[in-house]
N, C-alpha and C. Protein backbone atom coordinates (compact mmCIF):
# COMPACT_ATOMS: atom_id res chain seq x y z
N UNK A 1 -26.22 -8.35 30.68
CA UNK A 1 -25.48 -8.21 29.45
C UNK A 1 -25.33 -9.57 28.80
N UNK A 2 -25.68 -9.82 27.51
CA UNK A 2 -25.94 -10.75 26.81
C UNK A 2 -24.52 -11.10 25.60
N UNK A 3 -24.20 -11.85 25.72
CA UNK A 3 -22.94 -11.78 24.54
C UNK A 3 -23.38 -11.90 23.21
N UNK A 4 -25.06 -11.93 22.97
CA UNK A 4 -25.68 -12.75 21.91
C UNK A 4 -25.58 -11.41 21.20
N UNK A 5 -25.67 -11.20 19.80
CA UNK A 5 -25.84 -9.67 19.37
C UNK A 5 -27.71 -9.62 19.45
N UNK A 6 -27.94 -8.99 19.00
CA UNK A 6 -29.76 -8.27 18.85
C UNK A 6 -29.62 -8.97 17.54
N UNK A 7 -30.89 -8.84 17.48
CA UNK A 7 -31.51 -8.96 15.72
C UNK A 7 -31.85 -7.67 15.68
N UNK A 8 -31.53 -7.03 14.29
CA UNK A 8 -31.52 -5.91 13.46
C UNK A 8 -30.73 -4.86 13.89
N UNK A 9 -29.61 -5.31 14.74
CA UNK A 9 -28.69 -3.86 14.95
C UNK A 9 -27.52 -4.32 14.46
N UNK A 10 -27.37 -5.04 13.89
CA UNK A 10 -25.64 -5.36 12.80
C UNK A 10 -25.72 -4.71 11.38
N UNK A 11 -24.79 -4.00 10.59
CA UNK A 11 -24.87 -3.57 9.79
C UNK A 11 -23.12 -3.89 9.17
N UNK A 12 -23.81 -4.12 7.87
CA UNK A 12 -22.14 -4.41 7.19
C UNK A 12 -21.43 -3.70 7.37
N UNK A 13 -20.12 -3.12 7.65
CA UNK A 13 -19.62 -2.38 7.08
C UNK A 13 -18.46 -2.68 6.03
N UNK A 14 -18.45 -1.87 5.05
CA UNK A 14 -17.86 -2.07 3.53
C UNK A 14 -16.82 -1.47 3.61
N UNK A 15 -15.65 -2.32 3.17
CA UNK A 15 -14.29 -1.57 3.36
C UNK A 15 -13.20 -0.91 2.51
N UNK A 16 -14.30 -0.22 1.31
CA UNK A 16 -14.05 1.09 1.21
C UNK A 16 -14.40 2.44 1.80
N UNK A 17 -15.40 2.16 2.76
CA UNK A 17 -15.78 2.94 3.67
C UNK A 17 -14.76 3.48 4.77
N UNK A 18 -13.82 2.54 4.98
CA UNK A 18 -12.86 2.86 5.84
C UNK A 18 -11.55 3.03 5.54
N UNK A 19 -11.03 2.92 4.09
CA UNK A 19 -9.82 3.40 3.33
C UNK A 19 -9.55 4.49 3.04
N UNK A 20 -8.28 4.93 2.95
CA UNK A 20 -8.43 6.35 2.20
C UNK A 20 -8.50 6.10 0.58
N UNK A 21 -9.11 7.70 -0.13
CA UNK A 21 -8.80 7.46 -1.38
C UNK A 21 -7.51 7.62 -1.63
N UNK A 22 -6.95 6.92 -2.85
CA UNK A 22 -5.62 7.44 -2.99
C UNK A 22 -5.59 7.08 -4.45
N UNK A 23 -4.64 7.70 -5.02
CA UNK A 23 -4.20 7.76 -6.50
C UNK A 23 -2.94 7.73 -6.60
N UNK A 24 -2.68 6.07 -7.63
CA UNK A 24 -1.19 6.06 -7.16
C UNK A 24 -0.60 5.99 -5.98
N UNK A 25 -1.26 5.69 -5.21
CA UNK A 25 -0.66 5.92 -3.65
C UNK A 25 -0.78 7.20 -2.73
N UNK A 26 -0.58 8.10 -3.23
CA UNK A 26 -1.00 8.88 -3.09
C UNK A 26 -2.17 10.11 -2.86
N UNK A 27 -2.78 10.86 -1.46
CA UNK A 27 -4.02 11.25 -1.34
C UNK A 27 -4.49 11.72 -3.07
N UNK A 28 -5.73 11.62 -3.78
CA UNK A 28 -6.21 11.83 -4.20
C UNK A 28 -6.44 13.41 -4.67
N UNK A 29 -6.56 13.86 -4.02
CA UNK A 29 -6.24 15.70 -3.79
C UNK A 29 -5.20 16.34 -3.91
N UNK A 30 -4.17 15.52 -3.43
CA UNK A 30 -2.82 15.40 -3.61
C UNK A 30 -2.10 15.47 -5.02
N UNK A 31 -2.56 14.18 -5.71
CA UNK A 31 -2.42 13.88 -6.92
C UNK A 31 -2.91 14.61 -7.69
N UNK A 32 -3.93 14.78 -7.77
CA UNK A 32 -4.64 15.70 -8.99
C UNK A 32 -4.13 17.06 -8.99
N UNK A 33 -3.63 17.93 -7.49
CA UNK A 33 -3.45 19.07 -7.65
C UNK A 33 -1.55 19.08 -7.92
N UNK A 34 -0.89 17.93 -8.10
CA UNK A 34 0.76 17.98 -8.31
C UNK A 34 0.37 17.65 -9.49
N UNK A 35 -0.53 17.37 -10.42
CA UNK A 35 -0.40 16.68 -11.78
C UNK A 35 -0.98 17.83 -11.96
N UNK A 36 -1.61 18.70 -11.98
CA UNK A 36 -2.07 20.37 -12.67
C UNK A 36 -1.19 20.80 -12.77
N UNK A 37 -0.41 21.11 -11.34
CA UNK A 37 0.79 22.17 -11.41
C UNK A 37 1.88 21.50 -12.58
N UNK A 38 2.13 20.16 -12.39
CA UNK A 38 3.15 19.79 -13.28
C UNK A 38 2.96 19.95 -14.78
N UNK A 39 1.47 19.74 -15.08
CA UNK A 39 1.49 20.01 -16.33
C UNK A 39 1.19 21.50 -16.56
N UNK A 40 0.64 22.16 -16.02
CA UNK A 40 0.88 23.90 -16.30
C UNK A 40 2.07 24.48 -16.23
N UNK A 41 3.65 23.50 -15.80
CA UNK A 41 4.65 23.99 -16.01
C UNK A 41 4.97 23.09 -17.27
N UNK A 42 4.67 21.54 -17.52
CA UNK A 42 5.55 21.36 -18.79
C UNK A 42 4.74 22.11 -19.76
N UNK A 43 3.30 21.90 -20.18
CA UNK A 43 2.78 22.32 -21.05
C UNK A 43 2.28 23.97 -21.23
N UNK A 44 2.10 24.75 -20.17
CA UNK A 44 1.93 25.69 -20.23
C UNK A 44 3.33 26.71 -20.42
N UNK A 45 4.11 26.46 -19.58
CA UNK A 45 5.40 26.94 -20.04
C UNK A 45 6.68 26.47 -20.99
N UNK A 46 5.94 24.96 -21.12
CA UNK A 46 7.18 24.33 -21.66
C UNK A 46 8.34 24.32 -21.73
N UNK A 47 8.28 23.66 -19.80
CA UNK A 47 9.19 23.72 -19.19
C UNK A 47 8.97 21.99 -18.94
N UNK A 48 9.29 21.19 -20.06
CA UNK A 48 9.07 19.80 -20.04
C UNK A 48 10.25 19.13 -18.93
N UNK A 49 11.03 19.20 -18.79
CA UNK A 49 12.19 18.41 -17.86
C UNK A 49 11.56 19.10 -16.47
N UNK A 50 11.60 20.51 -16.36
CA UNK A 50 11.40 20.84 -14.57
C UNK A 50 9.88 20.01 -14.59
N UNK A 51 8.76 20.31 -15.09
CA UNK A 51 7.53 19.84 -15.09
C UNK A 51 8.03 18.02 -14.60
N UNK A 52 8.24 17.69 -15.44
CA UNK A 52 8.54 15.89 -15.07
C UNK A 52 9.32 15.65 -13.70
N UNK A 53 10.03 16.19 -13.54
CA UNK A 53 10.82 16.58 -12.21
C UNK A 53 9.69 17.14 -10.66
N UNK A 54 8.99 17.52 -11.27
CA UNK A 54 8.05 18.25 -10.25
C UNK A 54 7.22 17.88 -10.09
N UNK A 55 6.65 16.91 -10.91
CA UNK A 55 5.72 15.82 -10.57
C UNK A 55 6.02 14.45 -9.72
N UNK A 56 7.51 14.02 -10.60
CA UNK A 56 8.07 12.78 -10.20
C UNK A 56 8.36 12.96 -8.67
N UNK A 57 8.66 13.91 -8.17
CA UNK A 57 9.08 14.63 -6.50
C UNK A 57 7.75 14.56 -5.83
N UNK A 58 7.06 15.56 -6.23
CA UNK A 58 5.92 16.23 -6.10
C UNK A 58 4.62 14.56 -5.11
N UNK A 59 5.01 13.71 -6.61
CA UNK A 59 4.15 12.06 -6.08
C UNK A 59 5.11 11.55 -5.04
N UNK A 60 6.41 11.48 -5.25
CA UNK A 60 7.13 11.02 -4.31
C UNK A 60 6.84 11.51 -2.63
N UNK A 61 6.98 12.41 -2.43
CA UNK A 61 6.42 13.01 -1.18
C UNK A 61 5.18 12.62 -0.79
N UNK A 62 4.12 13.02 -1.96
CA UNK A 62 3.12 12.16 -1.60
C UNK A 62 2.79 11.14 -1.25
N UNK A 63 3.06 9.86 -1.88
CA UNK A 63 3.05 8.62 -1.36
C UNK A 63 3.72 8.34 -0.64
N UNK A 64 4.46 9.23 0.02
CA UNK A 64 6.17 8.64 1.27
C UNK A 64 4.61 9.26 2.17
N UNK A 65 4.76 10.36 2.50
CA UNK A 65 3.24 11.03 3.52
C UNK A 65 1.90 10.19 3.73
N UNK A 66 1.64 9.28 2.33
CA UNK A 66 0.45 8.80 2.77
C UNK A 66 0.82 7.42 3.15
N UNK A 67 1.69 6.61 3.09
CA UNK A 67 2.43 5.58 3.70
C UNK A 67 2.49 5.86 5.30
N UNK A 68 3.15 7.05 5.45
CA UNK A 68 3.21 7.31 7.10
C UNK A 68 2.15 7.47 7.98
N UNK A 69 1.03 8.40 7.08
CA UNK A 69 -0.28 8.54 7.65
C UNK A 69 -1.16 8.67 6.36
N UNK A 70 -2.09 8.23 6.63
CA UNK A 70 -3.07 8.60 5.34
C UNK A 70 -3.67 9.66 5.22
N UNK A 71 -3.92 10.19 5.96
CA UNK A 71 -5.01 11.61 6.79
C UNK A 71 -3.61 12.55 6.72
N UNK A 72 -2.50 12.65 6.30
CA UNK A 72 -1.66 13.84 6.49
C UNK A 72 -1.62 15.39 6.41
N UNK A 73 -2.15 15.15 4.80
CA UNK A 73 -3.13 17.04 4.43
C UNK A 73 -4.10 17.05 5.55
N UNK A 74 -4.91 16.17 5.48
CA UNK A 74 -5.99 16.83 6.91
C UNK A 74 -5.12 17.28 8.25
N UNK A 75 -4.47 16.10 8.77
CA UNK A 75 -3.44 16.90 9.83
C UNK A 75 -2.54 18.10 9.57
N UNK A 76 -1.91 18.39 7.99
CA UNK A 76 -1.45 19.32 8.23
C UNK A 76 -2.04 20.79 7.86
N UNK A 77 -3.31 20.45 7.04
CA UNK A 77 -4.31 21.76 6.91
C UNK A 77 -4.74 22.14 8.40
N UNK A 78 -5.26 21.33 8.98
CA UNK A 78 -5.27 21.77 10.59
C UNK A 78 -4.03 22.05 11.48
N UNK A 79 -2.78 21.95 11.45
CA UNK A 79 -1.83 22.34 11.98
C UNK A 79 -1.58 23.79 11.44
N UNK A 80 -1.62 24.58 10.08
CA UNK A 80 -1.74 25.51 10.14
C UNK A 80 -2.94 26.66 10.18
N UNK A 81 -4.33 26.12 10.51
CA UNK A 81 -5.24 26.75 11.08
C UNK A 81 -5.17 26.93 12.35
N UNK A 82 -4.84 26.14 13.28
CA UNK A 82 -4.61 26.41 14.51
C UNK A 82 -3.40 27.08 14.87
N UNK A 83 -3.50 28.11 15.79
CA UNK A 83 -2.60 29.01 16.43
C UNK A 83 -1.73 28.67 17.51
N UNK A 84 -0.33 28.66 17.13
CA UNK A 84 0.48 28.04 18.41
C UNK A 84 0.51 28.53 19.79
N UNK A 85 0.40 27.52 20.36
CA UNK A 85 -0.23 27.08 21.68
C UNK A 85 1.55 27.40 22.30
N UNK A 86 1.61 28.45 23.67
CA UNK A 86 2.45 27.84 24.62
C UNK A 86 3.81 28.23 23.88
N UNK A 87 3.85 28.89 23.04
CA UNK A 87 5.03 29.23 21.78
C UNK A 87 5.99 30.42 22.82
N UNK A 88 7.02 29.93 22.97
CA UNK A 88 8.12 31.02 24.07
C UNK A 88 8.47 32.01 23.10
């Protein structure tokens, strides 16, 4: 075992490759689908105060979740696909 690396087996890696996306802080998927709902309630119902309210929350959660983990929707889309285990 050689501590030297090889020639031609290093490869950059680029570090957006290893970030999450996020918008605003918030997952990306996240964002886009609390900014639909919010505006299909201010503008579609014109329900302008709950809409602003439901967004302003809506990101808040979001970016508090992707602060804690970035991957959270993925963990929690898989927490409710999987069937509880061991449940009394």
């Amino acid at each position: 075992m050689s501590a030297e690396p090889l020639p031609g087996f290093e490869v950059p890696l680029h570090r957006a490759l290893t970030q999450p996306i996020l918008l605003g802080g918030a997952p990306r998927t996240v964002a886009i689908a609390n900014g639909t709902l919010a505006a299909a309630v201010g503008l579609g119902l014109q329900l302008w105060i709950p809409g602003l309210v439901l967004w302003i929350v809506g990101h808040t959660l979001a970016v508090w979740g992707a602060r804690l983990d970035p991957q959270f929707m993925a963990v929690f889309a898989r927490h409710l696909k999987q069937r509880s285990l061991l449940d009394v």
